[in-house]
Protein backbone atom coordinates (compact mmCIF):
# COMPACT_ATOMS: atom_id res chain seq x y z
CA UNK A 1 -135.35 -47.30 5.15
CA UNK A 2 -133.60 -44.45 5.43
CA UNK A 3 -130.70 -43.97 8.13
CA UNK A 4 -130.38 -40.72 10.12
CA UNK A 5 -126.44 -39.73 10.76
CA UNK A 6 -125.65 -36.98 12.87
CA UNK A 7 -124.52 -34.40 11.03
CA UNK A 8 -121.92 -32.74 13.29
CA UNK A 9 -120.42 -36.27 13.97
CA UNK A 10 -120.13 -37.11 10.20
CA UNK A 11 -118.54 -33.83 9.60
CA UNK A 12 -115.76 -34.36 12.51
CA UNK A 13 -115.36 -38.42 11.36
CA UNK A 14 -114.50 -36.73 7.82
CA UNK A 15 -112.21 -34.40 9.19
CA UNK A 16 -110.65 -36.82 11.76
CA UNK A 17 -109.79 -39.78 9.21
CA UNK A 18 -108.49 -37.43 6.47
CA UNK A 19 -111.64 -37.34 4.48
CA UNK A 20 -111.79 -41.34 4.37
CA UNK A 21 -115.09 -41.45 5.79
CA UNK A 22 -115.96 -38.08 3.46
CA UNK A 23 -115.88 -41.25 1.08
CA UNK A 24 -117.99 -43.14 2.86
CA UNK A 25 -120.84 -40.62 3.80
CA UNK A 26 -120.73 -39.49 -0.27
CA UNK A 27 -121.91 -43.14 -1.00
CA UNK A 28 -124.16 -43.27 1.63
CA UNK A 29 -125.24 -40.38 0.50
CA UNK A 30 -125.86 -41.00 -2.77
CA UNK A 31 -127.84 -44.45 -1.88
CA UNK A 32 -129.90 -43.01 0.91
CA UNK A 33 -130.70 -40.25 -2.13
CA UNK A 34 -132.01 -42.55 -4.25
CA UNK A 35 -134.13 -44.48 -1.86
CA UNK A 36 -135.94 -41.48 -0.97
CA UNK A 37 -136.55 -40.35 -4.11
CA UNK A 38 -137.66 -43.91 -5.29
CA UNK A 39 -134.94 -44.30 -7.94
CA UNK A 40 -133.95 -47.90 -7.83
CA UNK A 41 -132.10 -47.26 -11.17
CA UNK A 42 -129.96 -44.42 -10.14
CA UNK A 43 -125.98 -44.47 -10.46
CA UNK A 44 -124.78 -46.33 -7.16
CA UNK A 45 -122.78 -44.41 -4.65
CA UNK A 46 -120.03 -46.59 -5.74
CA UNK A 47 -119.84 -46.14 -9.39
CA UNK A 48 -120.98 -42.27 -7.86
CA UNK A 49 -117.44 -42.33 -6.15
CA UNK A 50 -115.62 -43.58 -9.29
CA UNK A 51 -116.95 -41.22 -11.37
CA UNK A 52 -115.74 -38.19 -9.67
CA UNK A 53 -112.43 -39.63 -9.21
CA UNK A 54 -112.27 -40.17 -12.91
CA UNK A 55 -113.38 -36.67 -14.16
CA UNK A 56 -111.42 -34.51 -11.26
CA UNK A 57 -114.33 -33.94 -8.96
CA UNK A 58 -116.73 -32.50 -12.29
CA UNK A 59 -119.16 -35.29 -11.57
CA UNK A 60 -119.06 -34.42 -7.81
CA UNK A 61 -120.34 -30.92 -9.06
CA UNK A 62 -123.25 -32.21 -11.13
CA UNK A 63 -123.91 -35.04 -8.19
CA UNK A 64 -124.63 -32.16 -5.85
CA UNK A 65 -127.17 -30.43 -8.21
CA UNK A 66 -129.01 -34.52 -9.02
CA UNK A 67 -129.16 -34.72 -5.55
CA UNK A 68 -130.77 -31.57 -4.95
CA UNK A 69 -133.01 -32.47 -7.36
CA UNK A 70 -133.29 -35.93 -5.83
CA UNK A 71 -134.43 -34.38 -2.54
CA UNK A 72 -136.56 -32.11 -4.29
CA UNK A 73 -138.74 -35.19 -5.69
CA UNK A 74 -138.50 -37.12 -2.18
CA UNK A 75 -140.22 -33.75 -0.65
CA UNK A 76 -142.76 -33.49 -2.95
CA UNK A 77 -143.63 -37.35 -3.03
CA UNK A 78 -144.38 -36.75 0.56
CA UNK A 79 -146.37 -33.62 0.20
CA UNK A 80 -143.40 -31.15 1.33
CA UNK A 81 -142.82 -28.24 -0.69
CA UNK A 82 -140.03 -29.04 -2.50
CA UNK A 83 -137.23 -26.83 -1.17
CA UNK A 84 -135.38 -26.57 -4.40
CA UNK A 85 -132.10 -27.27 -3.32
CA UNK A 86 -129.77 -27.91 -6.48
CA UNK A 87 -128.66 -24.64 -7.28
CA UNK A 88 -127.73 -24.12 -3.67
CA UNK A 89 -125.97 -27.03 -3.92
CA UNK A 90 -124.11 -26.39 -7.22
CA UNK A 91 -123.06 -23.51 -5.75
CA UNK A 92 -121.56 -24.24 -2.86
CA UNK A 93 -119.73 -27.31 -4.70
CA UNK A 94 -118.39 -24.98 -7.60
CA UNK A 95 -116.91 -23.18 -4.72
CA UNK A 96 -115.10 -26.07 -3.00
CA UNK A 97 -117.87 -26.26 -0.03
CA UNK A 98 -118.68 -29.66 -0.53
CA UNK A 99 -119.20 -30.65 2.74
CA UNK A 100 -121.53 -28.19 3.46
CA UNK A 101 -123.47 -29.51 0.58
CA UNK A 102 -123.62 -32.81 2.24
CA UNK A 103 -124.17 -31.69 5.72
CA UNK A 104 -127.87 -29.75 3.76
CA UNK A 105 -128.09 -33.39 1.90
CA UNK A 106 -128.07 -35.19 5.19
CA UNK A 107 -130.32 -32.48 6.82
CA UNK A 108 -133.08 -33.02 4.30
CA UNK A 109 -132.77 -37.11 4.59
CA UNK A 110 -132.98 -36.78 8.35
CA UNK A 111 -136.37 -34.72 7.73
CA UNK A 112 -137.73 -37.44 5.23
CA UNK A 113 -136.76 -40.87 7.56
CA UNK A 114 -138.15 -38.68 10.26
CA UNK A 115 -141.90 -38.39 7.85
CA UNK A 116 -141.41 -42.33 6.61
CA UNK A 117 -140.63 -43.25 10.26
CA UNK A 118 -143.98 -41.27 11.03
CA UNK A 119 -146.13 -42.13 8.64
CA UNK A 120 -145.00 -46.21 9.26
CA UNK A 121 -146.03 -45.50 12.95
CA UNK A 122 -149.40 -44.21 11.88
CA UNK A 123 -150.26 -47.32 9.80
């Protein structure tokens, strides 16, 4: 199941604590991704994380365009029109606007646990 977060709460939480629950929210992120897309093999949030640490934030860049293309699969494996989000996302990381990239990540999970949470009702 898929948790909804707030965005304007995660947003102040990362700015509050210095970007230590930035961390957080990227792994979350990243696992809450791959659950919705129904990729029990994708790279953790963890190992996510370390991987961006290790190349200088690169990874983060292509992790914002997977994602996009994460969501992008979730959407369309619940009938949405897929809203093509990884160039947007690209973008906006290339350009240091990372946050903004996970604030439309988060937006697009809260749609999707709001369909799963629907569609479990209906059942």
């Amino acid at each position: 199941m898929i948790k909804k977060r707030s965005i304007a709460v995660c947003i102040v939480l990362s700015i509050v604590t210095i970007g230590i629950y930035g961390i957080y929210w990227f792994v979350c992120l990243n696992n809450d991704c791959n659950k919705a897309a129904n990729n029990p093999n994708g790279t953790s949030g963890g190992v996510a994380f370390l991987l961006t640490i290790v190349t200088c934030g690169i990874y983060g860049i292509y992790w914002c365009y997977k994602k996009g293309q994460d969501i992008d699969e979730a959407s369309t494996n619940r009938g949405l029109t897929a809203p093509n989000k990884g160039v947007l996302l690209l973008v906006l990381c290339i350009f240091g606007l990372s946050i903004v990239s996970y604030a439309l990540i988060q937006d697009e999970l809260n749609k999707i646990a709001d369909i799963d949470a629907a569609a479990g009702n209906m059942q």
